[in-house]
Protein backbone atom coordinates (compact mmCIF):
# COMPACT_ATOMS: atom_id res chain seq x y z
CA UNK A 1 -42.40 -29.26 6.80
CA UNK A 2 -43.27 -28.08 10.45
CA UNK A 3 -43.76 -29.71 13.38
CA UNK A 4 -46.63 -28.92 15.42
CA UNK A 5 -47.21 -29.86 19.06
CA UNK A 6 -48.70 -33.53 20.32
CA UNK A 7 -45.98 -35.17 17.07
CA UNK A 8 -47.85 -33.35 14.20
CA UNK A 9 -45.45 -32.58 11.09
CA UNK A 10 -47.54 -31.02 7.86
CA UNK A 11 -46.06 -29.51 5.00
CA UNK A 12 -47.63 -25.99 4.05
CA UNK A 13 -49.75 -27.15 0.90
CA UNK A 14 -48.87 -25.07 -2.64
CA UNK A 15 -50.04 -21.48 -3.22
CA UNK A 16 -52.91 -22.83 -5.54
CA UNK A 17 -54.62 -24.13 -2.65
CA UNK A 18 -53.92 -20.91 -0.65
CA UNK A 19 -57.24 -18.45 0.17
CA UNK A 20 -58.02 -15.71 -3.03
CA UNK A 21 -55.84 -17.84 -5.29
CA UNK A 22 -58.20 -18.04 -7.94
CA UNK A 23 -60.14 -15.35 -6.90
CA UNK A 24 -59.83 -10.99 -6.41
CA UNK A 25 -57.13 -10.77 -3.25
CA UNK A 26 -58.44 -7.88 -0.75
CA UNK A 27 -56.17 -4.81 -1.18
CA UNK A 28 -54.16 -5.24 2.09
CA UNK A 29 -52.73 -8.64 1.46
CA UNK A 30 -51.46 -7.15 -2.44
CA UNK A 31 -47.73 -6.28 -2.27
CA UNK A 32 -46.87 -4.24 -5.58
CA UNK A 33 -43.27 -4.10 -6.99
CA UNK A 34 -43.27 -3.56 -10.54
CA UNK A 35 -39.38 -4.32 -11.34
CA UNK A 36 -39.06 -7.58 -9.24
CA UNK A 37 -42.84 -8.32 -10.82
CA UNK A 38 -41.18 -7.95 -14.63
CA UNK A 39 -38.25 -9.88 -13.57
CA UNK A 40 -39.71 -12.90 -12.25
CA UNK A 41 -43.19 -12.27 -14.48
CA UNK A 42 -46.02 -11.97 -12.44
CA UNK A 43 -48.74 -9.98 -11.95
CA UNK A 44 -48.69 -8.87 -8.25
CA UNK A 45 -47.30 -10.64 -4.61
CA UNK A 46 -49.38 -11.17 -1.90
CA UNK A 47 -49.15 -11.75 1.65
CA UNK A 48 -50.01 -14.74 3.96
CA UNK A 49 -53.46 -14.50 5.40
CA UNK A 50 -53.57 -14.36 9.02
CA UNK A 51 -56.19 -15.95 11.16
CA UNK A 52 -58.91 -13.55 13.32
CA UNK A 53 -61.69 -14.87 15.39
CA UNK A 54 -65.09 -14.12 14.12
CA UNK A 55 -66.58 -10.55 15.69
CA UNK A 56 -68.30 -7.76 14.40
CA UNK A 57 -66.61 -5.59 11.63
CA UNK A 58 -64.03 -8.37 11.33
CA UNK A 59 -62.70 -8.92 7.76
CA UNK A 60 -61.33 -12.45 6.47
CA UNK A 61 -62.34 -14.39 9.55
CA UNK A 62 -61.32 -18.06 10.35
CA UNK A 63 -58.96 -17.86 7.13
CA UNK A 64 -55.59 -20.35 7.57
CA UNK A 65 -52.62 -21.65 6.12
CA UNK A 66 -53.65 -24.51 4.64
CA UNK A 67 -51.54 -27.70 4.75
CA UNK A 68 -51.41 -31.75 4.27
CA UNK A 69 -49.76 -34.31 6.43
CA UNK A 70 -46.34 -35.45 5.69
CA UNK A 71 -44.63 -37.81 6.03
CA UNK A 72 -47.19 -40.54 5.70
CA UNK A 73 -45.91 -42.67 7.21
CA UNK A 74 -47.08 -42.75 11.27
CA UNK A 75 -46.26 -45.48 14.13
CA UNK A 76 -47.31 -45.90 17.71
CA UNK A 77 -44.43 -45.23 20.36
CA UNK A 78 -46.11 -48.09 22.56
CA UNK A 79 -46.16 -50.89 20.46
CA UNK A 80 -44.81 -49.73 16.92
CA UNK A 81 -47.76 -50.19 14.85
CA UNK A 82 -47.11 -48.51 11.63
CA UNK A 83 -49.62 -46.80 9.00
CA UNK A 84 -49.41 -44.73 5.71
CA UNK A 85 -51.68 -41.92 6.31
CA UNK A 86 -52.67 -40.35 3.69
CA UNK A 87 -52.52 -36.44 3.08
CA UNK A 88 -55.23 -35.19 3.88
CA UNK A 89 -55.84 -37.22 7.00
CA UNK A 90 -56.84 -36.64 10.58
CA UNK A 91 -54.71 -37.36 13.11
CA UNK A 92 -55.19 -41.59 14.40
CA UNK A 93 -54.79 -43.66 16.96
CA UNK A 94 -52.78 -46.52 17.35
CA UNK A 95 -55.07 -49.27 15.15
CA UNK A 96 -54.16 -51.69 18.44
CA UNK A 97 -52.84 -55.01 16.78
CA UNK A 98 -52.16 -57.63 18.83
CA UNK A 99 -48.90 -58.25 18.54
CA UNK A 100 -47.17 -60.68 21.24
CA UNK A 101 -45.63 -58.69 24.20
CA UNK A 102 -46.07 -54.46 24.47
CA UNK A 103 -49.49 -53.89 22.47
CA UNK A 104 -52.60 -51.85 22.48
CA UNK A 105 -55.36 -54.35 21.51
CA UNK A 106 -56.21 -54.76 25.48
CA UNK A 107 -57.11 -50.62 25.34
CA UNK A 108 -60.10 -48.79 24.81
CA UNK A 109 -60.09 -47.37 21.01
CA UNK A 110 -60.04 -43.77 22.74
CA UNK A 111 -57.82 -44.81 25.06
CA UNK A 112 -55.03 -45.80 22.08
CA UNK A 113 -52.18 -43.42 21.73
CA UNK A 114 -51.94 -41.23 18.40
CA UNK A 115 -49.65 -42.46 16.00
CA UNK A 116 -46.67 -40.04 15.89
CA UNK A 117 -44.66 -39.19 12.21
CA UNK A 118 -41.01 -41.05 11.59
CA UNK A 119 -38.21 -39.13 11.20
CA UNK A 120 -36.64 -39.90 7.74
CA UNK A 121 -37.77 -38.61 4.31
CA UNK A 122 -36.50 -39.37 0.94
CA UNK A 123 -35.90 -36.49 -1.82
CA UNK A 124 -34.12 -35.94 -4.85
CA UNK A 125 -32.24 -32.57 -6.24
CA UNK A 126 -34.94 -32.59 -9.01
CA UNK A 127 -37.02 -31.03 -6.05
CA UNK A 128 -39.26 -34.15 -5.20
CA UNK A 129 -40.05 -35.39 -1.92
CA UNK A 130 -41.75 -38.73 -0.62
CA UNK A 131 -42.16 -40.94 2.00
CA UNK A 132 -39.25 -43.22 2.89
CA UNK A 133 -40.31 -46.84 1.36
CA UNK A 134 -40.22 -48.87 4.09
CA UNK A 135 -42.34 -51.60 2.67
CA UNK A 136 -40.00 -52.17 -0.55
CA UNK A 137 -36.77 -51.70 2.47
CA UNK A 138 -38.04 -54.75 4.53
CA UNK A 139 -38.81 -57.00 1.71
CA UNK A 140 -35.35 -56.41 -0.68
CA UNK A 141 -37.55 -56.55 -4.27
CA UNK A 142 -39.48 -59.44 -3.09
CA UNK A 143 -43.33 -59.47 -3.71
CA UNK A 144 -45.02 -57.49 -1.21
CA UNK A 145 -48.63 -58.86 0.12
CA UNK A 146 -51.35 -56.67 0.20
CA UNK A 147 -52.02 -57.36 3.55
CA UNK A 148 -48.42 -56.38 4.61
CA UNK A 149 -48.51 -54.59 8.35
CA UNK A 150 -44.78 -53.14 9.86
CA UNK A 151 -43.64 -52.83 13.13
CA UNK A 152 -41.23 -50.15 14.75
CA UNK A 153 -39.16 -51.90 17.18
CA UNK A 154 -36.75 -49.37 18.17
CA UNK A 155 -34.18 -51.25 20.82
CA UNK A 156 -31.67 -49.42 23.05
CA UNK A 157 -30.04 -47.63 21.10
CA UNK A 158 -32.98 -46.05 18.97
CA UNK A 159 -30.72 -42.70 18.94
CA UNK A 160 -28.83 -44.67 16.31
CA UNK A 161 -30.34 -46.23 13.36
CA UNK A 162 -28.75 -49.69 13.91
CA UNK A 163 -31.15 -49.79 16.71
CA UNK A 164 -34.17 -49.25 14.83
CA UNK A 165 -36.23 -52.19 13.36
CA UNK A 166 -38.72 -52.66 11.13
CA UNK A 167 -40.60 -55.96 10.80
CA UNK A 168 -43.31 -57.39 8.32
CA UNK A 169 -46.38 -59.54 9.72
CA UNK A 170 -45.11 -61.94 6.43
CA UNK A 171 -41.62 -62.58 8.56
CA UNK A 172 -39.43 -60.02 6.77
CA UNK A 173 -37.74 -57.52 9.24
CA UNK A 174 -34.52 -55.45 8.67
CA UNK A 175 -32.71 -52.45 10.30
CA UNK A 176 -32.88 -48.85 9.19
CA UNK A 177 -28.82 -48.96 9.16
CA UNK A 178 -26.75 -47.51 5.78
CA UNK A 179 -29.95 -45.74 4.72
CA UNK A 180 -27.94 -42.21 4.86
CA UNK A 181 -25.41 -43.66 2.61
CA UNK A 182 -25.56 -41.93 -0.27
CA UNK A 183 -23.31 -41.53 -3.42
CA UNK A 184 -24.12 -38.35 -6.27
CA UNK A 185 -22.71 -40.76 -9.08
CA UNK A 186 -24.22 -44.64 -8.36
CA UNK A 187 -26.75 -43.01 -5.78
CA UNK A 188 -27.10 -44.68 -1.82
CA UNK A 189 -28.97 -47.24 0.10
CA UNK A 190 -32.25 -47.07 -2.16
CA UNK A 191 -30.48 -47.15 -5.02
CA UNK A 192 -29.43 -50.78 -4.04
CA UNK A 193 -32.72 -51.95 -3.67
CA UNK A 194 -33.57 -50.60 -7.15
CA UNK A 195 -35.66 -47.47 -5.61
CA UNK A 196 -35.81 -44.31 -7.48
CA UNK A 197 -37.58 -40.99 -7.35
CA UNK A 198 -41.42 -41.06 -8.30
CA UNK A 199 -41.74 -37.64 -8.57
CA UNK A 200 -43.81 -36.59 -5.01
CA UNK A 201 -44.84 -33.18 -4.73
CA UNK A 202 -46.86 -33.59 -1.88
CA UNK A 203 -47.61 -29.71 -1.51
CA UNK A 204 -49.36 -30.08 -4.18
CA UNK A 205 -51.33 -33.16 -3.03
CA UNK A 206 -49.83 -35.32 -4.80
CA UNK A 207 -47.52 -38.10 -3.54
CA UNK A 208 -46.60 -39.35 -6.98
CA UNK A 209 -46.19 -37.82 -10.50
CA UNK A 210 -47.99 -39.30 -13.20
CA UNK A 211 -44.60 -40.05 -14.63
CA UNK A 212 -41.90 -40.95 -12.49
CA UNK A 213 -39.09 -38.70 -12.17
CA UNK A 214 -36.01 -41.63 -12.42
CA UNK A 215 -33.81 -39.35 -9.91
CA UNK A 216 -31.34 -40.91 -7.34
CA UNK A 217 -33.03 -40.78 -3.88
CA UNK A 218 -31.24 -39.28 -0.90
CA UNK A 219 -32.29 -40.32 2.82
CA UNK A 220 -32.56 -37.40 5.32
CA UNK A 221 -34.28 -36.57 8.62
CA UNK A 222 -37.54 -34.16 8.08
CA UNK A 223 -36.33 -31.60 9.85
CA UNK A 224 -32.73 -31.16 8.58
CA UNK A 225 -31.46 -27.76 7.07
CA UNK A 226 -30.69 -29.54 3.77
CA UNK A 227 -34.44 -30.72 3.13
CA UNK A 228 -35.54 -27.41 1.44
CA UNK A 229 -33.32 -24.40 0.13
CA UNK A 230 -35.41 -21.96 -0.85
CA UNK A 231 -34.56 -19.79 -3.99
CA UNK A 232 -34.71 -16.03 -2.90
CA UNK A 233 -34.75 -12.84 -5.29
CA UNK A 234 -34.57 -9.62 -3.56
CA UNK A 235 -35.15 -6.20 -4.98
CA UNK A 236 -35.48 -2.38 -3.01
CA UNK A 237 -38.54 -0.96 -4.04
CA UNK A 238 -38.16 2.11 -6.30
CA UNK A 239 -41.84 3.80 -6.71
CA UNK A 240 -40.13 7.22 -8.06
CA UNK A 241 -43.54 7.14 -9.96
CA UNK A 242 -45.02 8.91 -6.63
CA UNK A 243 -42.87 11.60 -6.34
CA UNK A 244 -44.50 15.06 -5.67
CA UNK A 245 -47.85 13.10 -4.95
CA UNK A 246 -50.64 13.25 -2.98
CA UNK A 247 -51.03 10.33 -0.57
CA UNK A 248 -54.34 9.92 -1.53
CA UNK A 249 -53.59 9.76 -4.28
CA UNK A 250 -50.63 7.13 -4.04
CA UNK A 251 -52.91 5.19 -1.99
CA UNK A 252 -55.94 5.10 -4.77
CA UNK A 253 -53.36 4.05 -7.34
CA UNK A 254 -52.57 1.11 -4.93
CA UNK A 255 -56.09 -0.49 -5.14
CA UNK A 256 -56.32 -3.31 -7.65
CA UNK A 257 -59.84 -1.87 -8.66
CA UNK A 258 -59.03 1.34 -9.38
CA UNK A 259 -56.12 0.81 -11.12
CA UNK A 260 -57.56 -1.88 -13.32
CA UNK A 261 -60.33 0.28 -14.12
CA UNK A 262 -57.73 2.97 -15.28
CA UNK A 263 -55.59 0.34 -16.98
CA UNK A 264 -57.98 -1.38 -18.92
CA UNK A 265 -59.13 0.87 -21.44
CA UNK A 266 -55.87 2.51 -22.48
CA UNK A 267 -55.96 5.11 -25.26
CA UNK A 268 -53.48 3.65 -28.03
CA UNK A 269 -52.25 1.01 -25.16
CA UNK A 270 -50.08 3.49 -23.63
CA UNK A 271 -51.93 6.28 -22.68
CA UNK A 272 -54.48 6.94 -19.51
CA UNK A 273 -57.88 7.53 -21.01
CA UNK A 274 -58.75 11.36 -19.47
CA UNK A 275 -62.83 10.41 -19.88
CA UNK A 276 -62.17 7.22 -17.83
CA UNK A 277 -60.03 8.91 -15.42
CA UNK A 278 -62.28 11.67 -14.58
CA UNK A 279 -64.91 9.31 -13.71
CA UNK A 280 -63.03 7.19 -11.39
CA UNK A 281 -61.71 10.45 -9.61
CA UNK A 282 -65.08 11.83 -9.26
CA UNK A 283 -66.21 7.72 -7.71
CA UNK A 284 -63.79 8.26 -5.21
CA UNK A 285 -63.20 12.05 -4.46
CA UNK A 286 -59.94 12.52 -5.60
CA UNK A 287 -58.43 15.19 -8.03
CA UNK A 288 -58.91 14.62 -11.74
CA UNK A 289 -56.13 16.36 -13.40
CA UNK A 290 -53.44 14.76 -10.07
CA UNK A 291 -54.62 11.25 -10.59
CA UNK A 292 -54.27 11.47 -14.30
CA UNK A 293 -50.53 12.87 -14.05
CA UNK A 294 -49.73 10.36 -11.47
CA UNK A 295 -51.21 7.32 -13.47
CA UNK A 296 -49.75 7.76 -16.47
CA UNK A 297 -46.32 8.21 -14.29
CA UNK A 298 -46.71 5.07 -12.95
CA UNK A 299 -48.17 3.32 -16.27
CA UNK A 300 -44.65 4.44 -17.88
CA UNK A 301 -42.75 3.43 -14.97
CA UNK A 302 -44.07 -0.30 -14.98
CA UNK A 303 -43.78 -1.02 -19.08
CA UNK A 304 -40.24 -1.62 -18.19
CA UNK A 305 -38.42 -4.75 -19.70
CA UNK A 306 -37.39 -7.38 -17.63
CA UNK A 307 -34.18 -7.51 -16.50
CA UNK A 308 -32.25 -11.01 -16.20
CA UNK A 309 -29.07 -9.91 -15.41
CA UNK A 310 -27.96 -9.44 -11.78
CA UNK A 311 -25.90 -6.52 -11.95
CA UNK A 312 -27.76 -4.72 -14.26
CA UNK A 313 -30.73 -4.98 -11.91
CA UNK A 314 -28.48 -3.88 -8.88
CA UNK A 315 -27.54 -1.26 -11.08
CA UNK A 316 -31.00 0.63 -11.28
CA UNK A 317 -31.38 0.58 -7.78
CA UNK A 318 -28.19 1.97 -7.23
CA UNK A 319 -28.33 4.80 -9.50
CA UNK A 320 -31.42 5.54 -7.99
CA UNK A 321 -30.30 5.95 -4.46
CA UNK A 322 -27.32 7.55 -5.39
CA UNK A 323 -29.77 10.68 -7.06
CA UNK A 324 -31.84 12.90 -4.56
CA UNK A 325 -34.80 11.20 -5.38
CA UNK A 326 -38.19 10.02 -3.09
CA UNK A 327 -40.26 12.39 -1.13
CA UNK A 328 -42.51 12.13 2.28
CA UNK A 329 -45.30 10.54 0.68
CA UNK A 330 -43.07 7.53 -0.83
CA UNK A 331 -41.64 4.81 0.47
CA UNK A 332 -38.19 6.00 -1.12
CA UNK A 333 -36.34 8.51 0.60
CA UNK A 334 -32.58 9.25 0.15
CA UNK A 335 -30.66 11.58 2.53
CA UNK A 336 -29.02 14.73 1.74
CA UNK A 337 -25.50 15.78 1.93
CA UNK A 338 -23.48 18.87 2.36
CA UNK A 339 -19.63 19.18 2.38
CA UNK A 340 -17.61 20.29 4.63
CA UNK A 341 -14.03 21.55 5.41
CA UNK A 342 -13.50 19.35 8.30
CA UNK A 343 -13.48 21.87 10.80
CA UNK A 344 -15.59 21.96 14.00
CA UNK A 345 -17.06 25.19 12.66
CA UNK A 346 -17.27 23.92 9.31
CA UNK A 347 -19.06 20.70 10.20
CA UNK A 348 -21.70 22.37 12.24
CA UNK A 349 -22.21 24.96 9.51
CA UNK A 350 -22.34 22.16 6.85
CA UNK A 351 -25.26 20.03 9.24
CA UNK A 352 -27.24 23.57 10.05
CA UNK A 353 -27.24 23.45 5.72
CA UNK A 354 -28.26 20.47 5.36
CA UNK A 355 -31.19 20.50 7.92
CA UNK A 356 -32.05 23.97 5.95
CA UNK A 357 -32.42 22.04 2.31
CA UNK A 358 -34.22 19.46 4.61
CA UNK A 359 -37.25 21.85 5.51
CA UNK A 360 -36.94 23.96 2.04
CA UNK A 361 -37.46 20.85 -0.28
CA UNK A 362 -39.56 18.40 2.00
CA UNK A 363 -42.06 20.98 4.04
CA UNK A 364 -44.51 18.61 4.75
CA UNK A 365 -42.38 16.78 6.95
CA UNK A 366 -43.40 17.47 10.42
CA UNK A 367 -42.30 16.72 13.98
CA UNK A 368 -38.61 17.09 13.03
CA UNK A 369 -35.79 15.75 15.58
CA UNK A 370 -32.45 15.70 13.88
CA UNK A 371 -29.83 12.76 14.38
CA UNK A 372 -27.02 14.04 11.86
CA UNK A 373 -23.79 12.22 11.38
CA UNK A 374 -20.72 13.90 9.31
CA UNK A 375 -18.19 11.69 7.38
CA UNK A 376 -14.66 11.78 7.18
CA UNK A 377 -12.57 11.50 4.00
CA UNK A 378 -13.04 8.11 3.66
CA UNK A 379 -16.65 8.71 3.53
CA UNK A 380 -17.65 6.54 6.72
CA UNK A 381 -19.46 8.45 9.84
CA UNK A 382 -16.74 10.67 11.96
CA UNK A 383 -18.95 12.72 14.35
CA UNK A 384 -22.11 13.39 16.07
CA UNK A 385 -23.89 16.66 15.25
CA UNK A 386 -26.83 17.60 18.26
CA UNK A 387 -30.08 18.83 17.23
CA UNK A 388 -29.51 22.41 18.46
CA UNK A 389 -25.93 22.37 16.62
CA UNK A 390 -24.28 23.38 20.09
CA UNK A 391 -22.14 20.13 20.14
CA UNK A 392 -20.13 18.11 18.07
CA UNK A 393 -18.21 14.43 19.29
CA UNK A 394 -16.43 11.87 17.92
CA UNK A 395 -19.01 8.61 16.91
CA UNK A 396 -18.43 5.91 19.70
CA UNK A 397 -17.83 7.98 22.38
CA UNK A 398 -20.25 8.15 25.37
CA UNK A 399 -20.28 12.06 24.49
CA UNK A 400 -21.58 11.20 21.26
CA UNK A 401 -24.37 8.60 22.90
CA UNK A 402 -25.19 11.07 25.11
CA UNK A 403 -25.94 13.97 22.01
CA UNK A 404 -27.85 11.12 20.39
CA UNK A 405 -29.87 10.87 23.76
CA UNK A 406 -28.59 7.23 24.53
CA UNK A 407 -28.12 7.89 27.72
CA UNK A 408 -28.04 4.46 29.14
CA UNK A 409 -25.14 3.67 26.40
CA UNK A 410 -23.32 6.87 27.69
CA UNK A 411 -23.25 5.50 31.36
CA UNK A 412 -22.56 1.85 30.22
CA UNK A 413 -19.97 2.75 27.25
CA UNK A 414 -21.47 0.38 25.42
CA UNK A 415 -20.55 0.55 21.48
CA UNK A 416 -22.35 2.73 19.21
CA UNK A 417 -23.74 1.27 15.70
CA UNK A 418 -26.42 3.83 14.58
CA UNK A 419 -24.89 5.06 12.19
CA UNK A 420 -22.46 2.07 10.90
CA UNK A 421 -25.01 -0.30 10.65
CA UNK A 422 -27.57 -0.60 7.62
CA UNK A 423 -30.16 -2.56 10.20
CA UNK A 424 -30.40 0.55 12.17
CA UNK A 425 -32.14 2.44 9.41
CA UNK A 426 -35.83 2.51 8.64
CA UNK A 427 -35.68 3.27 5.36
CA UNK A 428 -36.43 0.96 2.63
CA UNK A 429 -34.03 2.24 0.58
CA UNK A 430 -30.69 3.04 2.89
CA UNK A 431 -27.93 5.38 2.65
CA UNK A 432 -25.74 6.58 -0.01
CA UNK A 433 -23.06 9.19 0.64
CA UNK A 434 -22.63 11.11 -2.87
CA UNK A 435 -19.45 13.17 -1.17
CA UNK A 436 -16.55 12.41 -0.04
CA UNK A 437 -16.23 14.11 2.94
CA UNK A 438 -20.12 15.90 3.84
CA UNK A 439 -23.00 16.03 6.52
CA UNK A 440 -24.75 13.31 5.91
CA UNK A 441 -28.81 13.46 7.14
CA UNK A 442 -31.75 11.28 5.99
CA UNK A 443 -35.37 11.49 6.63
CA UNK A 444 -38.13 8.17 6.53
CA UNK A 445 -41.37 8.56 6.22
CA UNK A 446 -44.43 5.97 7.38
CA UNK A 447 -47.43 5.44 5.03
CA UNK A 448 -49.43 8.12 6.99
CA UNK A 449 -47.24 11.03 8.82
CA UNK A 450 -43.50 11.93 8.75
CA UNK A 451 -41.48 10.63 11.15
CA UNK A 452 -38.01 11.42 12.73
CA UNK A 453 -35.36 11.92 9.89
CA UNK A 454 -32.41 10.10 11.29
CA UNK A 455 -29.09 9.85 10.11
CA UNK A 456 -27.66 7.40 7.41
């Protein structure tokens, strides 16, 4: 649920009702991870559209999040007139009854304030939500009329539910106090009035299940942190399948069409069909024999079983990172080491090495600044290493900020974390020291030109 300026609160609606979910998604909203895609067994991710004004040349215009209004239930903060909208309404005004005292029936329709959404929800740890049942709250299990209208009469001290009152045009009226009250075993206040979940998943625009879901319901305020947890899976991307490629080619691979027209005619179902991939290389200028190599790479890389457990998942990634592998035109890069003797001379000699290997096994990296950090036996970052190997401090100092060209940390001694923190990096896949005691320098690369290698 978010709330939205002038009292609006929507909940996003499910990804079935989301743009080019039954339909071809354009290339740049496709996300591609083949070992989280095998874990969790789906065919691709995709990103959120995001809205653009209608113009010339523009692509996906006027496209939104879509999402439904919840909670239903809406009252007016003039007179408390209360209404169950449903979820897919517009935003209304106050329907003006004329109740005795404070009410809007004396006002112009347009003049009527918009209803505004309460603040408590009910939801069960089956993952249902629903509006709170104020009608069968009021009236205690006794019948309920059809023509049943409630009131909001919050008094002076609305801040706490005591305060808050909701009355029945049949005479029935009772407080919104105890409704928090909740119990994991006999359940909480709805439980007393013999309430249970019915299974809402408004998201997907539906406020009840076709069979109720039986649950104890728990009372909370839309917007509290316990609402929703989401379930996250994480996972570092590993394409080693692009290594030594092209990025033309890398980027061809990366189009649904193309790779579903390599994909589905496969020779034996395992092997690129040559014919097939010829054509397609000649369709979009690319290099026959490359494209081949690199899709059958990338076909073997993605047959991979899933992989349930945890650690053996973490595993792959970090065998991966701790091997030289990745080069500048993937989105893996892992940094390269050199021992050294500890030494002032021997450090410097150690990062002049290392910067060496650098431009011998990556040489289309360009527009090269060095930031290189060497460990100490323990293996985290000792000292600063300039570009032009001339100096060499200890990591914290303001002579080391001032190598690293932070000049305004020199002059305000302000801590250094370049190197010690993971967030600094810009590589997807972070740093691995594979010595104990070496030069440690790592390189990360953008879609479409090196950038600065920096230090891991």
């Amino acid at each position: 649920m978010i709330d939205f300026p002038r009292d609006e609160s929507l909940m996003v609606a499910g990804l079935d009702a989301w743009h080019y979910a039954k339909q071809s998604c354009p290339p740049e909203l496709l996300i591609e991870e083949e070992r989280l895609q095998a874990r969790l067994g789906v065919r691709a991710f995709r990103l959120p559209v995001d809205h653009k004004d209608a113009g010339d040349g523009i692509k996906g215009a006027n496209l939104d999040i879509p999402a439904l209004r919840f909670p239903g239930w809406h009252y007016c903060h003039r007179c408390g007139a209360m209404e169950q909208l449903t979820l897919f309404s517009s935003a209304r005004r106050c329907p003006g009854r004329p109740y005795p005292g404070m009410n809007c029936s004396q006002k112009a329709e347009r003049s009527r304030p918009f209803l505004i959404p309460v603040r408590i929800v009910a939801v069960c740890d089956r993952g249902h939500i629903e509006d709170f049942p104020f009608l069968d709250w009021v009236h205690r299990n006794k019948p309920i009329a059809a023509d049943c209208k409630l009131r909001f009469l919050a008094g002076r001290s609305s801040s706490m539910l005591t305060g808050i009152k909701i009355s029945c045009s049949c005479g029935e009226a009772r407080t919104l106090a105890g409704v928090f009250d909740f119990d994991q075993q006999s359940g909480g206040a709805l439980q007393r009035i013999k309430y249970s979940c019915r299974g809402g998943q408004p998201w997907l625009g539906r406020s009840e299940a076709g069979l109720p879901c039986g649950s104890h319901l728990r009372v909370l305020q839309r917007g509290a942190s316990n609402v929703y947890f989401p379930h996250v899976v994480s996972s570092i991307y590993l394409p080693l399948w692009a290594e030594q490629a092209e990025r033309s080619i890398i980027e061809s691979l990366q189009r649904p069409e193309i790779w579903d027209a390599l994909t589905s005619g496969l020779v034996d179902g395992k092997k690129i069909d040559p014919v097939r991939c010829d054509v397609v290389a000649r369709m979009w200028g690319l290099n026959g024999d490359d494209l081949l190599l690199v899709a059958q790479r990338k076909l073997d890389g993605i047959q991979v079983k899933p992989v349930e457990n945890e650690e053996e998942y973490r595993s792959q990634e970090y065998s991966a990172l701790l091997a030289p592998r990745g080069g500048p035109n993937t989105d893996l890069f892992v940094e390269i080491v050199q021992p050294h003797d500890a030494t002032e001379a021997g450090v410097i000699a150690a990062a002049q090495r290392a910067t060496d290997r650098m431009y011998a096994e990556y040489p289309e990296a360009s527009n090269i600044e060095s930031r290189i950090a060497a460990t100490d036996d323990s293996g985290g970052p000792k000292w600063s290493i300039s570009p032009n190997f001339q100096h060499l401090a200890e990591i914290g100092t303001a002579e080391s900020r001032y190598i690293w060209g932070d000049l305004a940390g020199a002059r305000n001694d302000e801590p250094n974390r370049y190197i010690a923190s993971p967030e600094s990096s810009t590589s997807r896949a972070g740093a691995v020291q594979t010595e104990p005691r070496g030069v440690r320098q790592k390189s990360s690369y953008s879609s479409i030109e090196a950038k600065k290698p920096i230090s891991g």
